[in-house]
C-alpha atoms as a PDB file:
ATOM      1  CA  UNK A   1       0.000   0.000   0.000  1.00  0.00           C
ATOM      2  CA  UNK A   2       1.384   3.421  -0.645  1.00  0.00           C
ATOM      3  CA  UNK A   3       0.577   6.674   1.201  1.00  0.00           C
ATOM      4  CA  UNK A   4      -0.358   9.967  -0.650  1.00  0.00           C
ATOM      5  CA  UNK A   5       3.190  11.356   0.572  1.00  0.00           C
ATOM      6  CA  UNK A   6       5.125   8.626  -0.978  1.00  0.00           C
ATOM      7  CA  UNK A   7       3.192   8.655  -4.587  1.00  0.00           C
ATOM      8  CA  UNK A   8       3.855  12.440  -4.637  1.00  0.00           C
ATOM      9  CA  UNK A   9       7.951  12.350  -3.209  1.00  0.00           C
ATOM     10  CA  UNK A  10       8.229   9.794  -6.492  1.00  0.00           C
ATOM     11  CA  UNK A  11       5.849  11.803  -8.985  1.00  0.00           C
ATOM     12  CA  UNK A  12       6.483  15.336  -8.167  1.00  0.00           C
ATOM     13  CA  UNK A  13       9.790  15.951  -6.319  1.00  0.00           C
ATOM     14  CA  UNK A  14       9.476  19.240  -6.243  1.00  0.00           C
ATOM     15  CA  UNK A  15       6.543  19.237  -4.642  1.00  0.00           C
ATOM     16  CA  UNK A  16       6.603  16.951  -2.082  1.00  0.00           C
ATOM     17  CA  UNK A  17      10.070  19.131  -0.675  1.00  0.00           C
ATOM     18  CA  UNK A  18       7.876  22.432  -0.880  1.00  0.00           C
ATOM     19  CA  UNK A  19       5.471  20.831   0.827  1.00  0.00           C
ATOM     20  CA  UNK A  20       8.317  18.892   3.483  1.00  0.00           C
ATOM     21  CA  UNK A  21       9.448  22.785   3.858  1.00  0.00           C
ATOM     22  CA  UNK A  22       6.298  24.504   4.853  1.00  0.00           C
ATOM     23  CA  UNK A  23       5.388  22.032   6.875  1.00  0.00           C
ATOM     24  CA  UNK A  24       8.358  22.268   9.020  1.00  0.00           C
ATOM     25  CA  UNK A  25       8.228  25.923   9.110  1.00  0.00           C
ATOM     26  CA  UNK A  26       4.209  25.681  10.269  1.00  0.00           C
ATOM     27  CA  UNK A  27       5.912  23.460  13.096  1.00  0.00           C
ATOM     28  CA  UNK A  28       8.135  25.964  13.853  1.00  0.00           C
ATOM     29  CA  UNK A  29       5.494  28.893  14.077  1.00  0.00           C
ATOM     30  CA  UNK A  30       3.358  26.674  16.402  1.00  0.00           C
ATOM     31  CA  UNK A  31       6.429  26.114  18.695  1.00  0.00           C
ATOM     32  CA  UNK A  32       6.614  22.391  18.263  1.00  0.00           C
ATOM     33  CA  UNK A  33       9.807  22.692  16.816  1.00  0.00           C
ATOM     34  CA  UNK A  34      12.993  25.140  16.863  1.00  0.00           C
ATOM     35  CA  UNK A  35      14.923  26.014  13.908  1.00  0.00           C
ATOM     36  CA  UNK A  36      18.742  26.907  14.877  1.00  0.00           C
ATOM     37  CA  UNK A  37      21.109  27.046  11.486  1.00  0.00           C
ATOM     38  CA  UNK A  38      18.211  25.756   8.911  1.00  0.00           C
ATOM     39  CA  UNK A  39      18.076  22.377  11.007  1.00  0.00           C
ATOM     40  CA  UNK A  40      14.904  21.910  13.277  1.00  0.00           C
ATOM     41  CA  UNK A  41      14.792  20.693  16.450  1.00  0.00           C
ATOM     42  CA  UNK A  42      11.856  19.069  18.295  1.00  0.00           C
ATOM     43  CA  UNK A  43      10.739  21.412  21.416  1.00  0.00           C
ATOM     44  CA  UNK A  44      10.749  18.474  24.086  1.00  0.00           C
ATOM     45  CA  UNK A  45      14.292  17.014  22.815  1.00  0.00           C
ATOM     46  CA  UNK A  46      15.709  20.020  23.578  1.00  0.00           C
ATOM     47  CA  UNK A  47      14.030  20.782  26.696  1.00  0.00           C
ATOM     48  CA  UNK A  48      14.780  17.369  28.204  1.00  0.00           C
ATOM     49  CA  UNK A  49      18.402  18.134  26.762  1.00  0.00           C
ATOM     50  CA  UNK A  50      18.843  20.819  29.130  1.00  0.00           C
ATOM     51  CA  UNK A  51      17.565  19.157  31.991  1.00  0.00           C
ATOM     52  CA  UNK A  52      19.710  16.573  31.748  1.00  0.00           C
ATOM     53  CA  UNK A  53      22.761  19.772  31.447  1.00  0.00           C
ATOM     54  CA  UNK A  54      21.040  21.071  34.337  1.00  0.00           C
ATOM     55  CA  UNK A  55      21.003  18.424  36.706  1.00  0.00           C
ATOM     56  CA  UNK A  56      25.197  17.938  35.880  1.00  0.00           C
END
């Protein structure tokens, strides 16, 4: 079985990475994820990241 996100990564290349892009940014807006150097980072990772920093 294929999902609609594979078909259109094959078909339309292009697309599906416009689509990967804006997607991450919407992430990003919502504060679900953080974007540091055009790499995103999930909000929790990097919460329990610091934690862990914090309790050293």
């Amino acid at each position: 079985m294929y999902s609609t996100s594979q078909v259109i990564k094959t078909m339309d290349p292009l697309y599906f990475r416009m689509g990967v892009s804006e997607n991450l940014e919407s992430l990003a807006q919502d504060g679900q994820l953080y974007e540091y150097s055009g790499e995103y980072y999930q909000m929790n990772d990097l919460e329990e990241m610091l934690d862990e920093i914090e309790a050293e």
